[in-house]
Protein backbone atom coordinates (compact mmCIF):
# COMPACT_ATOMS: atom_id res chain seq x y z
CA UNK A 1 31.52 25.37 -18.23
CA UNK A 2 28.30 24.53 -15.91
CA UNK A 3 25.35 26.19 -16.58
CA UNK A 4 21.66 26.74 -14.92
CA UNK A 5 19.20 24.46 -15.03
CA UNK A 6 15.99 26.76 -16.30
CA UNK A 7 12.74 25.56 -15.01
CA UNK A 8 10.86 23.46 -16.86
CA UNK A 9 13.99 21.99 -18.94
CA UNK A 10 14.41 18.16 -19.10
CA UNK A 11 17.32 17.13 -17.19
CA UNK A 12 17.68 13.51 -18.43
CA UNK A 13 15.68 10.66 -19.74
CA UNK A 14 15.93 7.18 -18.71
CA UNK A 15 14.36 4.07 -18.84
CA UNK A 16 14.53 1.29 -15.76
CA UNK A 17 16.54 -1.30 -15.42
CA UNK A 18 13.50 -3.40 -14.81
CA UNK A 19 9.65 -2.56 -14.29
CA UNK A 20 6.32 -4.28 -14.00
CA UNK A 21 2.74 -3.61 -13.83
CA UNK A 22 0.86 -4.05 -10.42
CA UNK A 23 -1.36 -7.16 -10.23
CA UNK A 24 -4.47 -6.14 -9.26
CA UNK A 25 -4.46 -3.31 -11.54
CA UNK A 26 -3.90 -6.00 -14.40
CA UNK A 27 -6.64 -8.02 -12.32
CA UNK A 28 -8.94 -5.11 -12.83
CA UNK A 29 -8.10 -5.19 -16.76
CA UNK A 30 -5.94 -2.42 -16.95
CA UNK A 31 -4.00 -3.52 -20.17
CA UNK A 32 -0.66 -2.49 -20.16
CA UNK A 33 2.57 -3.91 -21.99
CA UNK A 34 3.92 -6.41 -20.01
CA UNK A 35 7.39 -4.89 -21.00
CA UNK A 36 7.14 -1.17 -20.78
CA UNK A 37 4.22 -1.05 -19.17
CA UNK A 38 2.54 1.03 -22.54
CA UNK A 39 -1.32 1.56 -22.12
CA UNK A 40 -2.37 -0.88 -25.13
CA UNK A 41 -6.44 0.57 -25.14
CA UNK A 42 -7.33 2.64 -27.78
CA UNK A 43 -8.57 6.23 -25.84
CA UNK A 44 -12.02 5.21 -26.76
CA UNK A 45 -11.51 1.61 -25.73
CA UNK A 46 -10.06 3.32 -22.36
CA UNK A 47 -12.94 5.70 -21.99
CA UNK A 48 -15.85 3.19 -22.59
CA UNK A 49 -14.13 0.56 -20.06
CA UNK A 50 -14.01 3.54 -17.17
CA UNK A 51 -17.08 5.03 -17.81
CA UNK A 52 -19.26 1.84 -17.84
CA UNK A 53 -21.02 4.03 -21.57
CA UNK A 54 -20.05 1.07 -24.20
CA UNK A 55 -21.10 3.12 -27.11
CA UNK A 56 -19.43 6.29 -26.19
CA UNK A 57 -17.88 7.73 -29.12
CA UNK A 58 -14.64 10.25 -28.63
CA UNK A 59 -13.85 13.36 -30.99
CA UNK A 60 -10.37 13.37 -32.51
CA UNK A 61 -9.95 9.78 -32.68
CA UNK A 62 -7.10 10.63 -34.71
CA UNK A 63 -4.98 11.97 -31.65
CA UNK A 64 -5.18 8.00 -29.82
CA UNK A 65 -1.67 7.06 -30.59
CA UNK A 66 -1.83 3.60 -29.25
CA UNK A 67 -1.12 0.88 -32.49
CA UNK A 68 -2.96 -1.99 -32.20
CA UNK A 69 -1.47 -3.54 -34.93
CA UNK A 70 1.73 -3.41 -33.40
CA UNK A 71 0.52 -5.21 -30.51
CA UNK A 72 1.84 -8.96 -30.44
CA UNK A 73 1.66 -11.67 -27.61
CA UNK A 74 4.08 -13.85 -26.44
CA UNK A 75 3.88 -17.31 -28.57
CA UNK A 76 4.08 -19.30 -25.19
CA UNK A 77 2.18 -17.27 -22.71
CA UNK A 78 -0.17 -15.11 -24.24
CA UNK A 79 1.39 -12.07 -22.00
CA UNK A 80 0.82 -8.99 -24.69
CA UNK A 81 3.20 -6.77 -25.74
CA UNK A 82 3.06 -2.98 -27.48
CA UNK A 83 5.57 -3.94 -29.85
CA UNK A 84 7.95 -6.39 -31.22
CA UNK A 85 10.51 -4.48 -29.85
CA UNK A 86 9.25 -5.10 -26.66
CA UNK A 87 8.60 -8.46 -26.46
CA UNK A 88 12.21 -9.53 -27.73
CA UNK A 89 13.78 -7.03 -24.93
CA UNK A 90 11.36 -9.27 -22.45
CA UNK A 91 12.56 -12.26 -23.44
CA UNK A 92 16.56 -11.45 -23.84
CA UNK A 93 15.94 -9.89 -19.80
CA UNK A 94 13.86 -12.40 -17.97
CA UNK A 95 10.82 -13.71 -19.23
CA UNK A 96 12.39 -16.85 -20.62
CA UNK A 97 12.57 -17.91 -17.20
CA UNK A 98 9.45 -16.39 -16.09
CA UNK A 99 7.20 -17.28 -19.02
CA UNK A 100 3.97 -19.74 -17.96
CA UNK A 101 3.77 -21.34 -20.78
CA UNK A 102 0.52 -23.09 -20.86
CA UNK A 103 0.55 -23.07 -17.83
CA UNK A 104 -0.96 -19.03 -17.39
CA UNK A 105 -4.22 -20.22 -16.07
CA UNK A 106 -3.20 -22.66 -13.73
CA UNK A 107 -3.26 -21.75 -10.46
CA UNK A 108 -1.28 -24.49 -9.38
CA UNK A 109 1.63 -22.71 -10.35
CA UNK A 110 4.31 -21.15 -8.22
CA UNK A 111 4.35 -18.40 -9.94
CA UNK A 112 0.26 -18.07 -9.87
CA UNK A 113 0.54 -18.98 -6.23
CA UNK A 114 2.98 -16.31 -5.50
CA UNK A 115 0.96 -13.59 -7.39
CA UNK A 116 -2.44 -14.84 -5.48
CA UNK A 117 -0.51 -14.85 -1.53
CA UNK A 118 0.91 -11.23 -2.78
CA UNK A 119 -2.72 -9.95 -3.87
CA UNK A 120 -3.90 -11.47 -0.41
CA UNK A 121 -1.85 -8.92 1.56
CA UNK A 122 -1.66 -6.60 -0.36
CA UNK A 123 -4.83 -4.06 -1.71
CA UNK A 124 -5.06 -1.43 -3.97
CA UNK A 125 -3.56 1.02 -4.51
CA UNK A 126 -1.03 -0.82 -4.69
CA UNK A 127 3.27 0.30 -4.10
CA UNK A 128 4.87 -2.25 -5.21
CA UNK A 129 4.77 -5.65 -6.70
CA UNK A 130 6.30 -8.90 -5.96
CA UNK A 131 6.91 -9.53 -9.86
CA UNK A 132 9.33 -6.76 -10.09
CA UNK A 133 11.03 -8.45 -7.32
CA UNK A 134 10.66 -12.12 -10.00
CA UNK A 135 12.20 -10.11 -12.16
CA UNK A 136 15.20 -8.90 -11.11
CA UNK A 137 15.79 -12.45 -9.74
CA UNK A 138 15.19 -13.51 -13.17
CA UNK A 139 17.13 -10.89 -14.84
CA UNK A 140 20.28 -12.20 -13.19
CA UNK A 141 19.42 -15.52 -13.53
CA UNK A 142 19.11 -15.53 -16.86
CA UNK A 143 21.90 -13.18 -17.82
CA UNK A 144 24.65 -14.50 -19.42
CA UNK A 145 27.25 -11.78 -17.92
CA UNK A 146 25.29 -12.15 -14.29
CA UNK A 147 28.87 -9.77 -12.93
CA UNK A 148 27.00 -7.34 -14.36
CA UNK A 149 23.48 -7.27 -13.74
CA UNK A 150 25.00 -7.67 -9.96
CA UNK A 151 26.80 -4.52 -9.92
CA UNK A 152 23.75 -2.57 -11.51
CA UNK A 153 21.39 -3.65 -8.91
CA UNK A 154 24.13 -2.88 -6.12
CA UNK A 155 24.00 0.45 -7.08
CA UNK A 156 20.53 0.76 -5.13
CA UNK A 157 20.46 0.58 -1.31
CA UNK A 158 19.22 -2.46 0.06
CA UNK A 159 19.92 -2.02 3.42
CA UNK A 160 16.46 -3.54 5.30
CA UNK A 161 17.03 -0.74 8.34
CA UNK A 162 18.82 2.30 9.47
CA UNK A 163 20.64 1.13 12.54
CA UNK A 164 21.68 4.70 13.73
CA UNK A 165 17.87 5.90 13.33
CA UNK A 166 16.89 2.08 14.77
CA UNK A 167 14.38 1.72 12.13
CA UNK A 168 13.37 -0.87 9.96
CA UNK A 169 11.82 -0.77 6.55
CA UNK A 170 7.78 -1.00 7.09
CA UNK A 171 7.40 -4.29 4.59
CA UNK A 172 9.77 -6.28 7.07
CA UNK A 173 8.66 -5.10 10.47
CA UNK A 174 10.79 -4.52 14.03
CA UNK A 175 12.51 -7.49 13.83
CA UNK A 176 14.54 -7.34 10.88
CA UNK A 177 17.45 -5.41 11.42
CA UNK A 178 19.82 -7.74 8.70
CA UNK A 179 21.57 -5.52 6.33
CA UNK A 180 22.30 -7.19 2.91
CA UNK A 181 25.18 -6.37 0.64
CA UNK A 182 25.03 -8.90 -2.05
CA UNK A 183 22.63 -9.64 -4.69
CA UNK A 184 23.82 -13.22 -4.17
CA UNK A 185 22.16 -13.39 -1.08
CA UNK A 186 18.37 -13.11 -2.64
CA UNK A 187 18.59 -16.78 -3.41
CA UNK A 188 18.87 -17.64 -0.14
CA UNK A 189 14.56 -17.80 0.96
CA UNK A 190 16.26 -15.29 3.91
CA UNK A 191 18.01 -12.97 1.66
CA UNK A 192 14.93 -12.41 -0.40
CA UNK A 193 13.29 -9.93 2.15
CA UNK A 194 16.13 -7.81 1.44
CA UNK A 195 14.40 -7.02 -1.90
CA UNK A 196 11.38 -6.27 -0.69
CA UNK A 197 13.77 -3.16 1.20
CA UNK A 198 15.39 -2.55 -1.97
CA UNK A 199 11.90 -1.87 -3.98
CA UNK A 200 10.64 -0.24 -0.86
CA UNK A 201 13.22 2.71 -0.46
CA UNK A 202 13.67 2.69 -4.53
CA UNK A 203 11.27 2.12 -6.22
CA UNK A 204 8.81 4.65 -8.75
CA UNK A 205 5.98 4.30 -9.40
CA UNK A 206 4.86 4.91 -13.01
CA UNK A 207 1.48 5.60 -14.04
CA UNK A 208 0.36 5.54 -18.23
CA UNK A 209 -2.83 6.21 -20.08
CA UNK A 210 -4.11 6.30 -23.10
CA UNK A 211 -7.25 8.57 -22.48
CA UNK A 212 -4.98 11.06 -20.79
CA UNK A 213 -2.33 11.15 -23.52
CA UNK A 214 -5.58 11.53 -26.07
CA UNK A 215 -6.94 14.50 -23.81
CA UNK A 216 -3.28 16.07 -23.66
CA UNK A 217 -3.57 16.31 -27.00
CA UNK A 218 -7.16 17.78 -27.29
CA UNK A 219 -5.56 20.51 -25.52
CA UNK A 220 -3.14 21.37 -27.87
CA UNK A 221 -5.31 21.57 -30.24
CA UNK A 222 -6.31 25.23 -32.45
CA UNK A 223 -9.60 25.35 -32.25
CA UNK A 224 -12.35 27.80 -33.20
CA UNK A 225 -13.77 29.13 -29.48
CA UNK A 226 -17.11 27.28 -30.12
CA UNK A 227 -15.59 23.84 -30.91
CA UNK A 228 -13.39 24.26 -27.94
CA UNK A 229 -16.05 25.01 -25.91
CA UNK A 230 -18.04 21.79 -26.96
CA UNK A 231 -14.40 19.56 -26.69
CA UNK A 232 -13.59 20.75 -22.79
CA UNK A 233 -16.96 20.44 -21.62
CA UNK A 234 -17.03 17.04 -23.44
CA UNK A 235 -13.86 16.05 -21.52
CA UNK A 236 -15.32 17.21 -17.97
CA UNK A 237 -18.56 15.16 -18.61
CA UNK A 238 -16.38 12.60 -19.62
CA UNK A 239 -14.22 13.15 -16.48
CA UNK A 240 -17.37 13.05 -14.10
CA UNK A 241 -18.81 9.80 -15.29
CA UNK A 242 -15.80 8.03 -15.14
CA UNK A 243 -15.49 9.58 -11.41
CA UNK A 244 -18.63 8.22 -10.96
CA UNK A 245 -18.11 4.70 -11.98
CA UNK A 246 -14.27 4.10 -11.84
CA UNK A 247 -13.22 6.47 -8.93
CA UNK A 248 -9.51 7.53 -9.18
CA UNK A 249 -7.79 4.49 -10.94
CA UNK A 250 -7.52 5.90 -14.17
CA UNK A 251 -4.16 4.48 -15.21
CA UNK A 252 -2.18 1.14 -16.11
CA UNK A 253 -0.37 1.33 -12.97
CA UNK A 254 3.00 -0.16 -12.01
CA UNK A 255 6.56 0.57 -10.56
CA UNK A 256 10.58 0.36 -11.50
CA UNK A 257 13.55 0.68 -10.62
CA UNK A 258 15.77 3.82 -11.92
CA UNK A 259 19.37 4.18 -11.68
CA UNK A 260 19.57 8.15 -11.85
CA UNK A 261 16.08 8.90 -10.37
CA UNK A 262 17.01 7.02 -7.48
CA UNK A 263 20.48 8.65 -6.64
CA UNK A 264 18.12 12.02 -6.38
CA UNK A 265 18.00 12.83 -2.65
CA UNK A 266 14.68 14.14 -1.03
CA UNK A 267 13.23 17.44 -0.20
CA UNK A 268 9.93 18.52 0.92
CA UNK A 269 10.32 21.52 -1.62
CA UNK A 270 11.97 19.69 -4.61
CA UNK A 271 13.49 21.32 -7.30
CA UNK A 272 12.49 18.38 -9.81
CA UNK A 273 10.03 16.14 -10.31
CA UNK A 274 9.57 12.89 -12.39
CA UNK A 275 6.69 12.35 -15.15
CA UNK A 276 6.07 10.10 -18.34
CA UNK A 277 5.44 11.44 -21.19
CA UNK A 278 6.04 8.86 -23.74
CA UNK A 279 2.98 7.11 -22.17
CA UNK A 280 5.04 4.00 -21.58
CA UNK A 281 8.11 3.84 -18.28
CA UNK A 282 10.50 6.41 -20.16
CA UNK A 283 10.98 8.27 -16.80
CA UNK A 284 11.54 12.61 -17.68
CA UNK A 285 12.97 14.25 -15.02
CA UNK A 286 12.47 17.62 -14.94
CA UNK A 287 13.19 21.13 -13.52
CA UNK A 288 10.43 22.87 -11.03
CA UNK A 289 12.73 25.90 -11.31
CA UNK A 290 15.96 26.85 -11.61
CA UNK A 291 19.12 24.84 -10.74
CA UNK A 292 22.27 26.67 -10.22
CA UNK A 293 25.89 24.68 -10.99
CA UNK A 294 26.64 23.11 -7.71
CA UNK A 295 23.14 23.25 -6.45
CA UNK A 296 21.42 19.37 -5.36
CA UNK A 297 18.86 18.14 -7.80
CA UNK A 298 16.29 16.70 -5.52
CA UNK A 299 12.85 15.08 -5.75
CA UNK A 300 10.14 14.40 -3.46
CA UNK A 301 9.24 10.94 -2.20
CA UNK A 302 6.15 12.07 -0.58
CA UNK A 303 3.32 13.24 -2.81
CA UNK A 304 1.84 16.85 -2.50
CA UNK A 305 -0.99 15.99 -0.20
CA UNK A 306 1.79 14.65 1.97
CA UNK A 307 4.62 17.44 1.22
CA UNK A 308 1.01 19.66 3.04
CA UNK A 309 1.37 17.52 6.09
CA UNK A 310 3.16 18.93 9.38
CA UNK A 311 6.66 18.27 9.80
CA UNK A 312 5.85 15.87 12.13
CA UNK A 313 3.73 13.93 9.68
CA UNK A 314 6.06 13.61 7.15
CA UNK A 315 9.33 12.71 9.24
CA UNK A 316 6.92 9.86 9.90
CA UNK A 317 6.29 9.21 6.22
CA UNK A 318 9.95 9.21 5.53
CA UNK A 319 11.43 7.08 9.03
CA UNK A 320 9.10 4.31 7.99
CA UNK A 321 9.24 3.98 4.23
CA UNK A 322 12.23 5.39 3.74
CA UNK A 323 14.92 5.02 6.62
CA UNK A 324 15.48 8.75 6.76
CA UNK A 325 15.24 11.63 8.78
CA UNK A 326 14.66 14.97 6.58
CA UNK A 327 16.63 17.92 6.90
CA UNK A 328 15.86 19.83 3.95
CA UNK A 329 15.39 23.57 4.11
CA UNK A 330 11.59 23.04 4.58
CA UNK A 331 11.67 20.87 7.88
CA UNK A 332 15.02 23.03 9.33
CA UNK A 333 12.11 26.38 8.87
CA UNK A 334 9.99 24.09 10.94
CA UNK A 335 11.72 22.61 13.48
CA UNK A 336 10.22 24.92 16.14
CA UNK A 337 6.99 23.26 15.39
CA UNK A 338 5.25 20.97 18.06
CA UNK A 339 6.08 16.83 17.22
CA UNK A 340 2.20 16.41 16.87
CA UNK A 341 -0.35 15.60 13.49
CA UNK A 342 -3.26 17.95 13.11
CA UNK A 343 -6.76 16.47 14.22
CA UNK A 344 -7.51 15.56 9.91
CA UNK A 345 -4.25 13.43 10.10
CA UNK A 346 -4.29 11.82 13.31
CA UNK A 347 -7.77 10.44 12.37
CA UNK A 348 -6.33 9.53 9.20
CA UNK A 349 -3.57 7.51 10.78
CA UNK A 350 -6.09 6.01 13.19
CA UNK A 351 -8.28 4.60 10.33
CA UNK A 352 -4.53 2.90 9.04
CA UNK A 353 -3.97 1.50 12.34
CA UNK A 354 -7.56 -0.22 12.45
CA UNK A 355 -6.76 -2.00 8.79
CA UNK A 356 -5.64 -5.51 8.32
CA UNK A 357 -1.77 -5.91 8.37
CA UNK A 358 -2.22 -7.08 4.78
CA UNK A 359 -3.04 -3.37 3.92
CA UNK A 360 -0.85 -1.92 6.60
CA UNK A 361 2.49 -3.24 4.63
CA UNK A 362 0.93 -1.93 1.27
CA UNK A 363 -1.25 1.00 1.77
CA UNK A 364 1.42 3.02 3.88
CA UNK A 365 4.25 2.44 2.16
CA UNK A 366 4.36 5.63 -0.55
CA UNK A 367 5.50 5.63 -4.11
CA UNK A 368 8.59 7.98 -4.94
């Protein structure tokens, strides 16, 4: 017999079928596992790095629960891992016909060469990136039983544009109204746009840190009032100078691609939301209140500043990043509203329009 979903209960867990970290936030020496994307800085390593204070010192050093000594690197490449686990479930998926090699430095490389024209066009913060793409070419390249990495990845729509809406996906432009059905067809150089629809409409991003998972666990800790006094106001010092020299990139940052986050429908008052709290891509989907039996578990692909936006606003969010036109209870309430942006988000659309294409096909595209 169904039961309700309570809020705040876990609905599943689940880990992607394939991930990877963004480049320029590994440019920028955010050191993540190049598996599961696993912050590998100590807290303290984490905080000195984005606060620019080398000798800062953090309380609790006990609660870190990154393992250096668990860390190993790939004999060939160098590429580090969080665990052995890891870096065997790397190379049985695809990295054996990624891996450099000696050849990691050399930017003669196609693979270099690919990563430097993607970082070209596209500027943080970054949506997507074109190794998760290399990967899932890889992943059924290398596969022994390629039937059935085929049929996972077909699960995801890949369709490049919504011919009833007569839309295509941003990353591809006007002209590309080609739908493609089979994975085959990505190793054809034509079919491999098709991906780049594929990560657009499905993939999430996932965001891990160390220094967050250490200050998550400051919080739960019993302290006498005085100590807890000194430990938050520690933390929003800490906060502010890392503000100060760092901005907002605070986290190894990257995206994948989920089988049952992505077959969650949108709404612009979701009833679930997606988080990581294993501090590695171990996606936890859970309830932001209660789900009757029967009742659609959706998510939002627009984040809250955007879920703020008019209707208007966010129909365009969703037509150009994600082939869709909302209907969800929150836009039907609205639809009396006039098709126009308020005066803060037309100038913030203007400002888009006068960027580079580079950052037009990266900085408007939004992360589930």
């Amino acid at each position: 017999m169904s039961s309700i979903i309570k809020k705040g209960d876990v609905i599943f867990l689940e880990r992607p079928l394939v991930s990877a970290q963004f480049l320029w936030n590994a440019l920028y020496k955010y050191k993540a596992c190049d598996y599961c994307l696993r912050a590998l800085e100590t807290a303290e390593e984490n905080a000195r790095r984005l606060s620019g204070i080398p000798g800062l010192n953090l309380p609790h050093p006990e609660l870190c629960r990154v393992r250096p000594e668990l860390h190993q690197a790939c004999p060939q490449c160098q590429v580090m891992y969080c665990s052995s686990e890891c870096r065997q479930a790397a190379a049985e998926q695809y990295h054996r016909v990624l891996c450099l090699g000696p050849s990691q430095e050399d930017p003669d490389h196609p693979i270099n060469k690919l990563k430097d024209a993607w970082r070209s066009m596209h500027y943080p913060p970054e949506t997507s990136s074109i190794m998760l793409m290399a990967r899932m070419v890889a992943a059924v390249k290398q596969a022994k039983d390629k039937a059935h990495w085929q049929k996972l990845f077909s699960h995801f729509c890949s369709r490049a544009a919504n011919e009833e809406e007569e839309i295509a996906h941003k990353l591809l432009g006007e002209k590309f109204r080609v739908s493609y059905r089979h994975v085959t067809s990505w190793f054809v150089p034509e079919g491999f746009r098709s991906l780049f629809a594929l990560v657009g409409t499905n993939g999430q991003g996932i965001g891990t840190s160390s220094l967050s998972q250490w200050v998550h666990a400051c919080d739960s800790l019993e302290l006498p009032a005085q100590q807890r006094e000194q430990l938050d106001s520690f933390i929003d010092q800490l906060y502010k100078d890392i503000e100060k020299e760092t901005g907002d990139f605070l986290n190894c940052e990257g995206s994948g691609l989920f089988l049952l986050q992505s077959s969650c429908n949108h709404s612009c008052i979701p009833n679930a939301e997606a988080s990581f709290p294993e501090n590695n891509f171990l996606l936890q989907l859970s309830a932001l209140s209660d789900i009757s039996p029967g009742e659609e578990i959706c998510i939002s692909y627009l984040d809250c500043c955007q879920r703020d936006r008019s209707r208007h606003s966010r129909h365009k969010i969703l037509r150009e990043n994600y082939l869709f036109v909302c209907s969800c209870p929150k836009c039907v309430s609205q639809m009396d509203e006039l098709d126009a942006t308020s005066e803060e988000e037309e100038e913030e659309e203007g400002e888009a329009e006068g960027e580079t294409e580079g950052d037009e096909m990266e900085d408007e595209m939004t992360d589930v």
